[in-house]
PDB file of N, CA and C in Angstrom:
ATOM      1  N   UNK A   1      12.556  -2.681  12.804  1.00  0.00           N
ATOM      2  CA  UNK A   1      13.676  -2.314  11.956  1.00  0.00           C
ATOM      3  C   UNK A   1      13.588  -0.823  11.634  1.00  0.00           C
ATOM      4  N   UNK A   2      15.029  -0.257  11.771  1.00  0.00           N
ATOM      5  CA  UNK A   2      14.939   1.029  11.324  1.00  0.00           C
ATOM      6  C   UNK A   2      15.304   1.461   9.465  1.00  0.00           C
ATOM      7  N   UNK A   3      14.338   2.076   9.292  1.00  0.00           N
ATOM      8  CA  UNK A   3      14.224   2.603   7.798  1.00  0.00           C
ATOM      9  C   UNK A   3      15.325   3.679   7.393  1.00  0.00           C
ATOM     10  N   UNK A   4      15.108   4.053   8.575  1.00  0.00           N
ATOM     11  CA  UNK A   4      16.213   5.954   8.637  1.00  0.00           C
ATOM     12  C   UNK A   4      17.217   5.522   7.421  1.00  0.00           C
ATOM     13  N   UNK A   5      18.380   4.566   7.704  1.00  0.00           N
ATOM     14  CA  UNK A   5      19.453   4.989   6.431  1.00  0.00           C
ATOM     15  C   UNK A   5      18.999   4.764   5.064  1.00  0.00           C
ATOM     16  N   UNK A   6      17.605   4.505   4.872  1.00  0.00           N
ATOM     17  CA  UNK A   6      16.993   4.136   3.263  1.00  0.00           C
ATOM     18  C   UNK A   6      16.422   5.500   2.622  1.00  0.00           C
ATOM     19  N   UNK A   7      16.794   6.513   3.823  1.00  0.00           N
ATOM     20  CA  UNK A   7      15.639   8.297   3.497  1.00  0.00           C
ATOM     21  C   UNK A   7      16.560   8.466   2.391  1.00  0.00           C
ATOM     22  N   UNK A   8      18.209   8.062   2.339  1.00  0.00           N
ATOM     23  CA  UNK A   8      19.177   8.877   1.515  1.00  0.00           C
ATOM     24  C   UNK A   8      19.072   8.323  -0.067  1.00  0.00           C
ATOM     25  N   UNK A   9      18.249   6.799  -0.090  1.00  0.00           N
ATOM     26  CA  UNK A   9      18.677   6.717  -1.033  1.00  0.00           C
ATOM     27  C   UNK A   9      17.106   6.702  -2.861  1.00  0.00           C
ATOM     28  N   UNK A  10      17.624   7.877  -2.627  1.00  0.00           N
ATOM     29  CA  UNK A  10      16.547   8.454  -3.881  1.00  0.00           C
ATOM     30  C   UNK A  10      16.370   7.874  -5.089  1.00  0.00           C
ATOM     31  N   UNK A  11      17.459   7.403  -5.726  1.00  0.00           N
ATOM     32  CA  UNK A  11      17.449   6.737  -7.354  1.00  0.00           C
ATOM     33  C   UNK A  11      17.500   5.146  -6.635  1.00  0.00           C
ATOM     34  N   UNK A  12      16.560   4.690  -5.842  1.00  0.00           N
ATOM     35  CA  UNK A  12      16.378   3.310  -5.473  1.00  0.00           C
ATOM     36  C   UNK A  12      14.809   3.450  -6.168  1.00  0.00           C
ATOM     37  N   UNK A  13      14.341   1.582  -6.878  1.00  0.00           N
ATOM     38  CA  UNK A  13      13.476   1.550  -7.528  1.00  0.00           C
ATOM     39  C   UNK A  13      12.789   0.476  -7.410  1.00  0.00           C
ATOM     40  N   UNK A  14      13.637  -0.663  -6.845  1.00  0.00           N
ATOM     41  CA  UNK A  14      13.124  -2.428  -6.275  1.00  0.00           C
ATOM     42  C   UNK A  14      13.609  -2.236  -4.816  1.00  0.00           C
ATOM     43  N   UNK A  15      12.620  -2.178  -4.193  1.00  0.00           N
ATOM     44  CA  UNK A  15      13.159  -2.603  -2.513  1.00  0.00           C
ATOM     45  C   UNK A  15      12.180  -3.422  -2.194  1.00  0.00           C
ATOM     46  N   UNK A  16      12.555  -4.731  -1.391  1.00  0.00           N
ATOM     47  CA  UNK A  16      11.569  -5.785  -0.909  1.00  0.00           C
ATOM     48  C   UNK A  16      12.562  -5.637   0.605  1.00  0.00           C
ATOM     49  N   UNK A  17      11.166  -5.182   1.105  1.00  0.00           N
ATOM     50  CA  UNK A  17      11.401  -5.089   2.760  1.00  0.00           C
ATOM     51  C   UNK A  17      10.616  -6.374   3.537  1.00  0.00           C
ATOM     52  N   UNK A  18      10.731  -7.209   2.890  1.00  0.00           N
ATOM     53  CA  UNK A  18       9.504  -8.351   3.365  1.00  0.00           C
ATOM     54  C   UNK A  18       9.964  -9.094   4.889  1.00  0.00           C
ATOM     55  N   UNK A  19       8.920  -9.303   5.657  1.00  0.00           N
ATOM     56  CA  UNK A  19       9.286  -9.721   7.047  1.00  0.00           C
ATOM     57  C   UNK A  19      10.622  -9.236   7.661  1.00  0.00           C
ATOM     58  N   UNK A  20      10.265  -8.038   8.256  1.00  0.00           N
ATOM     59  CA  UNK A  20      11.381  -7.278   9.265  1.00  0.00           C
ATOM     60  C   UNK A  20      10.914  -6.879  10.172  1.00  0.00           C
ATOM     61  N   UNK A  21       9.707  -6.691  10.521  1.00  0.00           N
ATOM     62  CA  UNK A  21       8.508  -6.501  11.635  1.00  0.00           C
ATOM     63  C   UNK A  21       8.746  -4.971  11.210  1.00  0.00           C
ATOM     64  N   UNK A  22       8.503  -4.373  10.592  1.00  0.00           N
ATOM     65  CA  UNK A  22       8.558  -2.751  10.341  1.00  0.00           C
ATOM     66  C   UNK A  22       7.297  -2.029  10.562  1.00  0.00           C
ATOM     67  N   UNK A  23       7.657  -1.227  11.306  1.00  0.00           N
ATOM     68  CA  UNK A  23       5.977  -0.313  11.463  1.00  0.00           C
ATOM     69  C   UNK A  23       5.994   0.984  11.360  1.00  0.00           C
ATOM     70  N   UNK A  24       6.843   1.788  11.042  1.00  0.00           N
ATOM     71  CA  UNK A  24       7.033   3.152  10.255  1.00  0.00           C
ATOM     72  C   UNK A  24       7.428   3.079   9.361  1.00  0.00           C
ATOM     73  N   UNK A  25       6.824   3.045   8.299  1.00  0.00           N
ATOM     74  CA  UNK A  25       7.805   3.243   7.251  1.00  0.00           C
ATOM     75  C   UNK A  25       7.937   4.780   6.458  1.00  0.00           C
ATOM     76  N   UNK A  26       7.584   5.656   7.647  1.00  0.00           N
ATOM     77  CA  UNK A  26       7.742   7.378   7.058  1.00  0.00           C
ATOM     78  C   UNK A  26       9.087   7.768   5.905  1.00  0.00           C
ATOM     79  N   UNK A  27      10.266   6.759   6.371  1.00  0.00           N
ATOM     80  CA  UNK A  27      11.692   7.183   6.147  1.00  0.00           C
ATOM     81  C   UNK A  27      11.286   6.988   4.554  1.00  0.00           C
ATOM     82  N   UNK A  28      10.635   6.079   3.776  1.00  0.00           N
ATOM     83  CA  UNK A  28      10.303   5.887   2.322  1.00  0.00           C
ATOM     84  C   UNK A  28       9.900   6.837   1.704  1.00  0.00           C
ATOM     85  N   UNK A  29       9.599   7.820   2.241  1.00  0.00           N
ATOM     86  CA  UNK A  29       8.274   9.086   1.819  1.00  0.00           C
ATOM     87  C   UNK A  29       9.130   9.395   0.673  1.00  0.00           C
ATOM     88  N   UNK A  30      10.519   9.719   1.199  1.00  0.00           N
ATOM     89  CA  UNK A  30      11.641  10.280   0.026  1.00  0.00           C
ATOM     90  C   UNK A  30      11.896   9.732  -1.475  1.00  0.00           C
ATOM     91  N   UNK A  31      11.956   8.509  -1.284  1.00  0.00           N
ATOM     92  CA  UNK A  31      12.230   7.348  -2.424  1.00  0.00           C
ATOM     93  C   UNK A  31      11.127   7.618  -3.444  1.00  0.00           C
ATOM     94  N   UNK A  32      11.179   8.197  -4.297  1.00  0.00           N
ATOM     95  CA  UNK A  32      10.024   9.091  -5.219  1.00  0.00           C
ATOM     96  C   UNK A  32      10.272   7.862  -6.391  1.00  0.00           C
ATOM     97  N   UNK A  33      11.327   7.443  -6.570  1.00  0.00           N
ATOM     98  CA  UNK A  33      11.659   6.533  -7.659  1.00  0.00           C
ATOM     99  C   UNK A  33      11.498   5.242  -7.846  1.00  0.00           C
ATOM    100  N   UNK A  34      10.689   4.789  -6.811  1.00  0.00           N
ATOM    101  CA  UNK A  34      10.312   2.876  -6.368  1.00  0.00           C
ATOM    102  C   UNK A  34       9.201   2.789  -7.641  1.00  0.00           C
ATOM    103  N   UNK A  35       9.919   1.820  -8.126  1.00  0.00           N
ATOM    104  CA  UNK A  35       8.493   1.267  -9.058  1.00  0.00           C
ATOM    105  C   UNK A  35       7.690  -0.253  -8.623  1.00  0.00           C
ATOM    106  N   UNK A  36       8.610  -0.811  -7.752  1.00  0.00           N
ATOM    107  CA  UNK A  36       8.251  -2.067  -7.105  1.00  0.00           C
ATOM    108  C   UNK A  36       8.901  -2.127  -5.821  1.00  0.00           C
ATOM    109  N   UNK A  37       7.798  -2.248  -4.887  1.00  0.00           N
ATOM    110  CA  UNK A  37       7.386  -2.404  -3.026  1.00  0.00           C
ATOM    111  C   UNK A  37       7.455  -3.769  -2.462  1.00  0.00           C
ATOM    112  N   UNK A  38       7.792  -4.509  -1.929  1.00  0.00           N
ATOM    113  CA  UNK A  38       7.156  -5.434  -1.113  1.00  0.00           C
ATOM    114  C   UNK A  38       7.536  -5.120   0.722  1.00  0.00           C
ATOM    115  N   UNK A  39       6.138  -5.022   1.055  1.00  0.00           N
ATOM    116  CA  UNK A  39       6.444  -4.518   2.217  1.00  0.00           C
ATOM    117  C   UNK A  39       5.795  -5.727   2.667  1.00  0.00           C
ATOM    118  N   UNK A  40       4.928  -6.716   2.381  1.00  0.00           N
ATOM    119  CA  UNK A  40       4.820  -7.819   3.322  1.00  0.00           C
ATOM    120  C   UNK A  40       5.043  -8.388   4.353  1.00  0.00           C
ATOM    121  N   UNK A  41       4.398  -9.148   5.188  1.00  0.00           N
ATOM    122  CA  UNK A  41       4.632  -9.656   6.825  1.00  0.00           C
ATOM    123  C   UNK A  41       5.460  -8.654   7.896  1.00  0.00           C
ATOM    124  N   UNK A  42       4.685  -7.646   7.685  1.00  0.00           N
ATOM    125  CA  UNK A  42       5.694  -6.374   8.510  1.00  0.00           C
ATOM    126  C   UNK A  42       4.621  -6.252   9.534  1.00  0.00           C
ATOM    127  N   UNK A  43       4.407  -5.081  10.066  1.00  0.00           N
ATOM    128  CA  UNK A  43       3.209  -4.261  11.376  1.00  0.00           C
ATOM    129  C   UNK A  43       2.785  -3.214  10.924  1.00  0.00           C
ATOM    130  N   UNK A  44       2.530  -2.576   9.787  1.00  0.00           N
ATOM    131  CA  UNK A  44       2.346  -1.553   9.461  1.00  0.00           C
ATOM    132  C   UNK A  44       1.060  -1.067   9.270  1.00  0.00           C
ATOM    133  N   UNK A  45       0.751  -0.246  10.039  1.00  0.00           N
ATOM    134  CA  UNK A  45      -1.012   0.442   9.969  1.00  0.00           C
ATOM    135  C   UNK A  45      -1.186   1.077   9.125  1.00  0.00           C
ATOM    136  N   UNK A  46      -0.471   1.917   8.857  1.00  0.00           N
ATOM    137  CA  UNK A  46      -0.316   3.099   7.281  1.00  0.00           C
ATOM    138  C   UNK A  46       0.425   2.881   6.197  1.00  0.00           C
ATOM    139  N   UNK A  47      -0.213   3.348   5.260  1.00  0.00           N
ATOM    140  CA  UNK A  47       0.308   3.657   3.740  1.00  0.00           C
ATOM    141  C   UNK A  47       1.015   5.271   3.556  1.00  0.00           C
ATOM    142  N   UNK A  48       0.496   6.140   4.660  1.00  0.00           N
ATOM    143  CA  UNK A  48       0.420   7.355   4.411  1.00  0.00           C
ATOM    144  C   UNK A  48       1.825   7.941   3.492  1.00  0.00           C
ATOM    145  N   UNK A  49       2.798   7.278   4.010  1.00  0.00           N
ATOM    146  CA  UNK A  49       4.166   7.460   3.649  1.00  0.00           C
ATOM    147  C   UNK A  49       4.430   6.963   1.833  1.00  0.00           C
ATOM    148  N   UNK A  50       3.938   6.528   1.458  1.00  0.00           N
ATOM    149  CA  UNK A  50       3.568   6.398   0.031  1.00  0.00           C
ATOM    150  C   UNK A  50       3.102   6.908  -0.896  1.00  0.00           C
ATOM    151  N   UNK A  51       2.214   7.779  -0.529  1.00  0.00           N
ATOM    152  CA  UNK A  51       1.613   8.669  -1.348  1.00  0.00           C
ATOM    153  C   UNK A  51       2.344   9.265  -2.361  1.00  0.00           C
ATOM    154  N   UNK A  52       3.337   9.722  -2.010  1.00  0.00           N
ATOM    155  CA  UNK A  52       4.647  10.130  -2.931  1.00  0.00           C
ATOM    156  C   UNK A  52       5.283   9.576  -4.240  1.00  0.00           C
ATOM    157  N   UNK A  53       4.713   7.898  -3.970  1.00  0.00           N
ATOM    158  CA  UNK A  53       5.540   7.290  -4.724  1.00  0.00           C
ATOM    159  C   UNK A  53       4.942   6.954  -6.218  1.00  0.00           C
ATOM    160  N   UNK A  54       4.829   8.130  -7.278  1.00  0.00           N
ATOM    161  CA  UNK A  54       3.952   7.904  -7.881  1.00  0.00           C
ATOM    162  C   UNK A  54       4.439   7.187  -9.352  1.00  0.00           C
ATOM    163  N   UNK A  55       5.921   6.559  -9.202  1.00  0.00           N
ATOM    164  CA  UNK A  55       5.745   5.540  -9.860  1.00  0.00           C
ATOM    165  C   UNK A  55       6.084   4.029  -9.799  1.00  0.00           C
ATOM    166  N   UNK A  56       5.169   4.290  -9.042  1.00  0.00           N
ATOM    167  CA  UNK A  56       5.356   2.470  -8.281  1.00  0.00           C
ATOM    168  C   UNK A  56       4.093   1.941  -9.251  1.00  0.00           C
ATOM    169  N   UNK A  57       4.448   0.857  -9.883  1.00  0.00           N
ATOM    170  CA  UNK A  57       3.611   0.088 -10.211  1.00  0.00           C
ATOM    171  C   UNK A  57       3.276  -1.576  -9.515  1.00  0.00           C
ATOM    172  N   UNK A  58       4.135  -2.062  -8.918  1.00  0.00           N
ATOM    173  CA  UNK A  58       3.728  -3.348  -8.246  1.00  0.00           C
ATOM    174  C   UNK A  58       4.274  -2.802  -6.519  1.00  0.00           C
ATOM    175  N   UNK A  59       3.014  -3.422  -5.542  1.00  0.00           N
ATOM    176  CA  UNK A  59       3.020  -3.104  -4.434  1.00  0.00           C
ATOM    177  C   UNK A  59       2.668  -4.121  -4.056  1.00  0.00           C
ATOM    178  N   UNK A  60       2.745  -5.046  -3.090  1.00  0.00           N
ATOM    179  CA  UNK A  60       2.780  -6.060  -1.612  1.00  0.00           C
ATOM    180  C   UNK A  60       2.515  -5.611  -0.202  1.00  0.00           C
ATOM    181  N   UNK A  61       1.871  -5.917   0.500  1.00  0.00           N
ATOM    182  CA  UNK A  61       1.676  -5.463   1.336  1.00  0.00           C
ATOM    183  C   UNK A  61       0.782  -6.786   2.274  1.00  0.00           C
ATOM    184  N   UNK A  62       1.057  -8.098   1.831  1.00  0.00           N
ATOM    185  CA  UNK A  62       0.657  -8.620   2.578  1.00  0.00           C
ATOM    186  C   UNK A  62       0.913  -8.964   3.948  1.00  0.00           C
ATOM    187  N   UNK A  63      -0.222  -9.609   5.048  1.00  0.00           N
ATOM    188  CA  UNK A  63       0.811  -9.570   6.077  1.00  0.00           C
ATOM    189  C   UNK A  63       0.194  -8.453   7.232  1.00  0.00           C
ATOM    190  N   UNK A  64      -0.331  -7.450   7.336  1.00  0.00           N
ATOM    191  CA  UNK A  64      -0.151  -6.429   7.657  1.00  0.00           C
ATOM    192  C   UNK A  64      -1.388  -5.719   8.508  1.00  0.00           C
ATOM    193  N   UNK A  65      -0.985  -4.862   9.014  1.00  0.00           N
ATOM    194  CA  UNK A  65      -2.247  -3.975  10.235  1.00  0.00           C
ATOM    195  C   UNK A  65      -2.683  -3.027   9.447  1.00  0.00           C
ATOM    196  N   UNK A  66      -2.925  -2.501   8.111  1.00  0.00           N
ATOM    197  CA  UNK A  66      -3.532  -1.785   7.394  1.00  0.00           C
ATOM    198  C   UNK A  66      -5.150  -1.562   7.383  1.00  0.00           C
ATOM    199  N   UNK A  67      -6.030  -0.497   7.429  1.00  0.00           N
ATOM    200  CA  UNK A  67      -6.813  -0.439   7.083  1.00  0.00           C
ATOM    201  C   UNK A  67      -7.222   0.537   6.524  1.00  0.00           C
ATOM    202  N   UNK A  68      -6.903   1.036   5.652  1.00  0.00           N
ATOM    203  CA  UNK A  68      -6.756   2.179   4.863  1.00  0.00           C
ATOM    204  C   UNK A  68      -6.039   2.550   3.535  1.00  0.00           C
ATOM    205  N   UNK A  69      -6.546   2.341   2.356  1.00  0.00           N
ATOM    206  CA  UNK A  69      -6.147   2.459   1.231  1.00  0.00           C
ATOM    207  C   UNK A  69      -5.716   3.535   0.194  1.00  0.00           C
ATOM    208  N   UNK A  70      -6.686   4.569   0.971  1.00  0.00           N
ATOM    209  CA  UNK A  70      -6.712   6.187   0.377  1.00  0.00           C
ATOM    210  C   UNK A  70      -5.146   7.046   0.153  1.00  0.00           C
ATOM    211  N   UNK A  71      -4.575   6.300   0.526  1.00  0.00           N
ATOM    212  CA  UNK A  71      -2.781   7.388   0.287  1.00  0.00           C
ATOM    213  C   UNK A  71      -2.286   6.877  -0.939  1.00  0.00           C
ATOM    214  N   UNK A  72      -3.187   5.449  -1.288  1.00  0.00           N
ATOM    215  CA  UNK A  72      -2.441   4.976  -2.889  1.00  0.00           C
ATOM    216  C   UNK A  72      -3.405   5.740  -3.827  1.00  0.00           C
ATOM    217  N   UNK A  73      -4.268   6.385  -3.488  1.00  0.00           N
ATOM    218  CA  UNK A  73      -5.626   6.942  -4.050  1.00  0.00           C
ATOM    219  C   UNK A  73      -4.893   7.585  -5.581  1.00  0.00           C
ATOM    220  N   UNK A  74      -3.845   8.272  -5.336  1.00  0.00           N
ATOM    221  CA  UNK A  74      -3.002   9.192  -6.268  1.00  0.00           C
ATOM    222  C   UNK A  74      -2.125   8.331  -7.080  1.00  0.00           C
ATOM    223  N   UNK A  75      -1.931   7.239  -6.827  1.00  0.00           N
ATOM    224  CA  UNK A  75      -0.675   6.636  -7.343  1.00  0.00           C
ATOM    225  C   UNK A  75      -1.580   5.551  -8.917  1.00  0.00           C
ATOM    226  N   UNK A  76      -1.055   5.591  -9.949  1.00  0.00           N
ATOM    227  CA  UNK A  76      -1.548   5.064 -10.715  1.00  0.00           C
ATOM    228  C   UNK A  76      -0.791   3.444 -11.100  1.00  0.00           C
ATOM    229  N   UNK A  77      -0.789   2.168 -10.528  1.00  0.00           N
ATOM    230  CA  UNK A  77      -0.306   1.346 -10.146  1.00  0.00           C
ATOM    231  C   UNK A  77      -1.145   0.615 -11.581  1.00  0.00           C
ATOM    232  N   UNK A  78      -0.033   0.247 -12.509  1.00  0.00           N
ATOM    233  CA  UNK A  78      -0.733  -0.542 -13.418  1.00  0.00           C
ATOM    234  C   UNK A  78      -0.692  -1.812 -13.629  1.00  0.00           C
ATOM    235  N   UNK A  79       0.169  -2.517 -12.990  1.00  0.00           N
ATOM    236  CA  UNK A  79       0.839  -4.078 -12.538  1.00  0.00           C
ATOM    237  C   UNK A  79       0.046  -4.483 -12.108  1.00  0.00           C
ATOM    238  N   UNK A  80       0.588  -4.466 -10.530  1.00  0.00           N
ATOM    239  CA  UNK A  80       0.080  -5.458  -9.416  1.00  0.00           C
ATOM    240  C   UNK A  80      -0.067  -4.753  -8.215  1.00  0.00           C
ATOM    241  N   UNK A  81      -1.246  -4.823  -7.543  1.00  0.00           N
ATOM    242  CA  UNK A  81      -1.132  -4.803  -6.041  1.00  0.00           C
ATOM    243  C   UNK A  81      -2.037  -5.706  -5.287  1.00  0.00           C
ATOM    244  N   UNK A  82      -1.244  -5.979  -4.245  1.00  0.00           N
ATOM    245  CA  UNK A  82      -1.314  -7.255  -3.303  1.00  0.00           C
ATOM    246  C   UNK A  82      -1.339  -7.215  -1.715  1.00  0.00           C
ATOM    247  N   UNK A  83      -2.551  -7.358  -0.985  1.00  0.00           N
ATOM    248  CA  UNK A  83      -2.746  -6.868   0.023  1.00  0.00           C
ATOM    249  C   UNK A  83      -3.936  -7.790   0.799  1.00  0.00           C
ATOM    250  N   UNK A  84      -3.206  -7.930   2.156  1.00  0.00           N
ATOM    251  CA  UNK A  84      -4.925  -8.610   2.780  1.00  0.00           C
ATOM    252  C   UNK A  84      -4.497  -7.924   4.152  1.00  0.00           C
ATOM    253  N   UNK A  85      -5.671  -7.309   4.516  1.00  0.00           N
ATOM    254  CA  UNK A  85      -5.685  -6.244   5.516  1.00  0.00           C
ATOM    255  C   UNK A  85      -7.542  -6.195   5.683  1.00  0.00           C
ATOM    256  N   UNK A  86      -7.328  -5.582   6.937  1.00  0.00           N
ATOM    257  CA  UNK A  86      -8.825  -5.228   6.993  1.00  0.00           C
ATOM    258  C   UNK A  86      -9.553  -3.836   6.633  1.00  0.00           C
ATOM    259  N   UNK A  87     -10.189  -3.785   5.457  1.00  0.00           N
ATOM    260  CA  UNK A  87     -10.476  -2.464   5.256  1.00  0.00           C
ATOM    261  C   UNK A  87     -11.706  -1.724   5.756  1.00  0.00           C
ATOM    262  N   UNK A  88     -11.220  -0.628   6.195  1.00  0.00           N
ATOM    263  CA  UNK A  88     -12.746   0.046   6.956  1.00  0.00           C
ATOM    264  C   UNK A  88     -14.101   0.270   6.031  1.00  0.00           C
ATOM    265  N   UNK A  89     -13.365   0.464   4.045  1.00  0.00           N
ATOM    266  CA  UNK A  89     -14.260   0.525   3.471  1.00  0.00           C
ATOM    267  C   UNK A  89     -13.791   0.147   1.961  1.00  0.00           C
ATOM    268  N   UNK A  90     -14.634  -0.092   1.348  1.00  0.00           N
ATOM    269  CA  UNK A  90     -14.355  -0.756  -0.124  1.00  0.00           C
ATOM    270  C   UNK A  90     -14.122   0.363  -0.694  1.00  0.00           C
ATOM    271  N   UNK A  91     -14.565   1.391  -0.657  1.00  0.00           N
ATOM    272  CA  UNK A  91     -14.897   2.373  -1.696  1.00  0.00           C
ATOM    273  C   UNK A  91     -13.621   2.524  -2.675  1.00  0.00           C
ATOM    274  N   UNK A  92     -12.304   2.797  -2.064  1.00  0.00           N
ATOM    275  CA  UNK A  92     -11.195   2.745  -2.855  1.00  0.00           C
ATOM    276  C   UNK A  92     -11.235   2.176  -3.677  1.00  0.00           C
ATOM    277  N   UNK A  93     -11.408   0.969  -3.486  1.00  0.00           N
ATOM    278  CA  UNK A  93     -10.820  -0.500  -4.590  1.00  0.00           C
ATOM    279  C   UNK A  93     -11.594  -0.233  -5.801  1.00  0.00           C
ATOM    280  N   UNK A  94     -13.225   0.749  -5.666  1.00  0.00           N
ATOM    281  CA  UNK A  94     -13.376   1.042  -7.548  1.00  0.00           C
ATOM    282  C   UNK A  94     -12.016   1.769  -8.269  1.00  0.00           C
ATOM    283  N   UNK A  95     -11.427   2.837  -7.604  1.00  0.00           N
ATOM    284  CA  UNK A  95     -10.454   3.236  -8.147  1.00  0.00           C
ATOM    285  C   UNK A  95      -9.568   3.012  -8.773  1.00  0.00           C
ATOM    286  N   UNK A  96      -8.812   1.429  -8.285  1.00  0.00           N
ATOM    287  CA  UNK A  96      -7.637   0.712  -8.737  1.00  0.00           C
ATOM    288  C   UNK A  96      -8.268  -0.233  -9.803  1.00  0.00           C
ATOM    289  N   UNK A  97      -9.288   0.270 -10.615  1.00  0.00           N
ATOM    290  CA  UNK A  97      -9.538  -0.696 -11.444  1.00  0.00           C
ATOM    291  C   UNK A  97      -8.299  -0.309 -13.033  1.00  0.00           C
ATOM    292  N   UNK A  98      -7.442   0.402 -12.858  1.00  0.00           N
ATOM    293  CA  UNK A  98      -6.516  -0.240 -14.172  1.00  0.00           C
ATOM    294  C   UNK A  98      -5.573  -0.885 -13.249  1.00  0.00           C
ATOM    295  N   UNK A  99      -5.855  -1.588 -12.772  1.00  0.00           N
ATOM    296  CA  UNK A  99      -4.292  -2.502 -12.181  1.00  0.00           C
ATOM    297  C   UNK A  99      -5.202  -3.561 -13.204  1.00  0.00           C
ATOM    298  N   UNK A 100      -3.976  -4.480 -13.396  1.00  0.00           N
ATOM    299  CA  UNK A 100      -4.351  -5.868 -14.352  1.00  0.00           C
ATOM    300  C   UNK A 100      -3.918  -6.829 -13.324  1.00  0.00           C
ATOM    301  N   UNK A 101      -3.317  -6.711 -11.636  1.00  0.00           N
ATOM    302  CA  UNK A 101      -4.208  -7.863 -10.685  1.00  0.00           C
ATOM    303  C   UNK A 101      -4.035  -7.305  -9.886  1.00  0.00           C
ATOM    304  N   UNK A 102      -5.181  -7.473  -9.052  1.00  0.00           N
ATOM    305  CA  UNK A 102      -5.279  -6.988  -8.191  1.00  0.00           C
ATOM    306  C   UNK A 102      -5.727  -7.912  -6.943  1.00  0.00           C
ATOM    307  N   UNK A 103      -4.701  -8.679  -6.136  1.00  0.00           N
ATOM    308  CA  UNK A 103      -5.016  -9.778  -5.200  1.00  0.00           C
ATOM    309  C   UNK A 103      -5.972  -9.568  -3.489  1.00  0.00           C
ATOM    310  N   UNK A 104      -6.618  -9.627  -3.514  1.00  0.00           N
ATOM    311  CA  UNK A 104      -7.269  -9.637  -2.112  1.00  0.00           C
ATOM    312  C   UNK A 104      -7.157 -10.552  -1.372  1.00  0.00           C
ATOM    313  N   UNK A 105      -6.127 -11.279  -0.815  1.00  0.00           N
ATOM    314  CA  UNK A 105      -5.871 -11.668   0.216  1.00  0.00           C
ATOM    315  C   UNK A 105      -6.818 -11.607   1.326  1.00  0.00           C
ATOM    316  N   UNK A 106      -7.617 -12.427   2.368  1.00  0.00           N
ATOM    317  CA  UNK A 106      -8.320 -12.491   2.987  1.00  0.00           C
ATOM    318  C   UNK A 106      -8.722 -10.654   3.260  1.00  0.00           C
ATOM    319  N   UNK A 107      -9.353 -10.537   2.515  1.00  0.00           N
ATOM    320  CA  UNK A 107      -9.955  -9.727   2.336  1.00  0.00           C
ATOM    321  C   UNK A 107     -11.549  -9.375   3.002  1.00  0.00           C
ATOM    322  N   UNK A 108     -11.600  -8.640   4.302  1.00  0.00           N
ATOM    323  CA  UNK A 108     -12.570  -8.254   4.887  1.00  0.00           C
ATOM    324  C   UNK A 108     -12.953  -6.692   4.979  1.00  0.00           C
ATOM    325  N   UNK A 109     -14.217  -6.452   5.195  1.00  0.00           N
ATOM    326  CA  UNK A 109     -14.345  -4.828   5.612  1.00  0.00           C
ATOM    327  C   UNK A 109     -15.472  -4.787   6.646  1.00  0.00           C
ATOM    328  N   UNK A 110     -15.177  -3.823   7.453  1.00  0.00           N
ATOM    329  CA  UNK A 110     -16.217  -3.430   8.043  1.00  0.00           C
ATOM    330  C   UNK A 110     -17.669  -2.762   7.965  1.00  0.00           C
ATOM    331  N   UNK A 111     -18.020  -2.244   6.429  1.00  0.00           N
ATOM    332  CA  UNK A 111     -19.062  -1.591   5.899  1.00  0.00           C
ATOM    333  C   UNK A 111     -19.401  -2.158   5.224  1.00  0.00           C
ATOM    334  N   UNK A 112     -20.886  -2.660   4.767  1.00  0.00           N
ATOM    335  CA  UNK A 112     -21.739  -3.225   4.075  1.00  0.00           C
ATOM    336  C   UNK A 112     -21.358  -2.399   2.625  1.00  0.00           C
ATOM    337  N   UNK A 113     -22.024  -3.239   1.603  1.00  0.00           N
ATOM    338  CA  UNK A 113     -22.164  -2.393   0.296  1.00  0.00           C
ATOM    339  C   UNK A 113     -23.357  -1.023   0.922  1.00  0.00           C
ATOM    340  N   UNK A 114     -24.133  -1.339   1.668  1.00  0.00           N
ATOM    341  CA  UNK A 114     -24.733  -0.359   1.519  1.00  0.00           C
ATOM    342  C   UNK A 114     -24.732   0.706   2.411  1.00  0.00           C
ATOM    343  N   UNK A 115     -23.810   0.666   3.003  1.00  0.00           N
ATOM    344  CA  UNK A 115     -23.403   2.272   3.856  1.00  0.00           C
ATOM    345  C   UNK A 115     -22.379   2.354   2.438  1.00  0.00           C
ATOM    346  N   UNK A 116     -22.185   1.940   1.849  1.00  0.00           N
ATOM    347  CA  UNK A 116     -20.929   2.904   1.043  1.00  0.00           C
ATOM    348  C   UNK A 116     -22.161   3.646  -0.234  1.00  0.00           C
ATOM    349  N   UNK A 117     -23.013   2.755  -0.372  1.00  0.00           N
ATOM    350  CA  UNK A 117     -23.727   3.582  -1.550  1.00  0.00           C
ATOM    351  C   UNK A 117     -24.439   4.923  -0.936  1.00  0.00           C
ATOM    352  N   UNK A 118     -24.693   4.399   0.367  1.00  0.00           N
ATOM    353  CA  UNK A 118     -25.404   5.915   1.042  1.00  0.00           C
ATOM    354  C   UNK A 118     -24.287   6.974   1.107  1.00  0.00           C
ATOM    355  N   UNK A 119     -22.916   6.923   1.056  1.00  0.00           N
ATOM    356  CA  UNK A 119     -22.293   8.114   0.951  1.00  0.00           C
ATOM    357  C   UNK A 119     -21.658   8.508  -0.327  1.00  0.00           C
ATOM    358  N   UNK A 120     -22.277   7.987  -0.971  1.00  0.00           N
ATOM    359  CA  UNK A 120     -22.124   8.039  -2.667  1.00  0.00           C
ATOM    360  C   UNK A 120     -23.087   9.232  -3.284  1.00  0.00           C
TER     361      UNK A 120
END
């Protein structure tokens, strides 16, 4: 699915894009004003396009080819976020500790606790 005609629309704040098979979602970068995401059962490898969105408080993302958490790194999400993906590393998830839930969905990683404390 193409995102392109959603770049225009800026004062948008609820979009649930759930199951459309979407795998760019760059065209969102714009939408500065989303406070609630559901991007669920899509193809999407990146978040990168999010970073922007810094007042989103509930995010979805189940479903998905993600492994990488670091573009929400900035975003202060105090709701909900909801995600099962494979992550290359935990380290993020201390970060999101003011979310009040935070769902892990089959939740795997590839790094032990203790390669993450060695780069600590």
């Amino acid at each position: 699915m193409d995102l392109t005609p959603l770049r225009n629309l800026i004062n948008l704040q609820i979009l649930d894009l759930q199951g459309n098979k979407i795998s760019d979602i760059s065209p969102l970068s714009n939408l500065v004003h989303i406070t609630r995401l559901n991007l669920s059962a899509n193809k999407m490898n990146s978040l990168k396009s999010l970073s922007g969105m810094k007042l989103l408080t509930e995010f979805r993302a189940v479903k998905n080819q993600i492994t990488d958490l670091s573009p929400l790194s900035t975003i202060k999400m105090r709701k909900y976020l909801c995600f099962s993906f494979q992550l290359q590393t935990t380290a993020l998830l201390t970060s999101l500790r003011q979310n009040k839930f935070l769902n892990q969905t089959q939740y795997q990683t590839k790094y032990s606790e203790e390669d993450e404390t060695k780069g600590s």
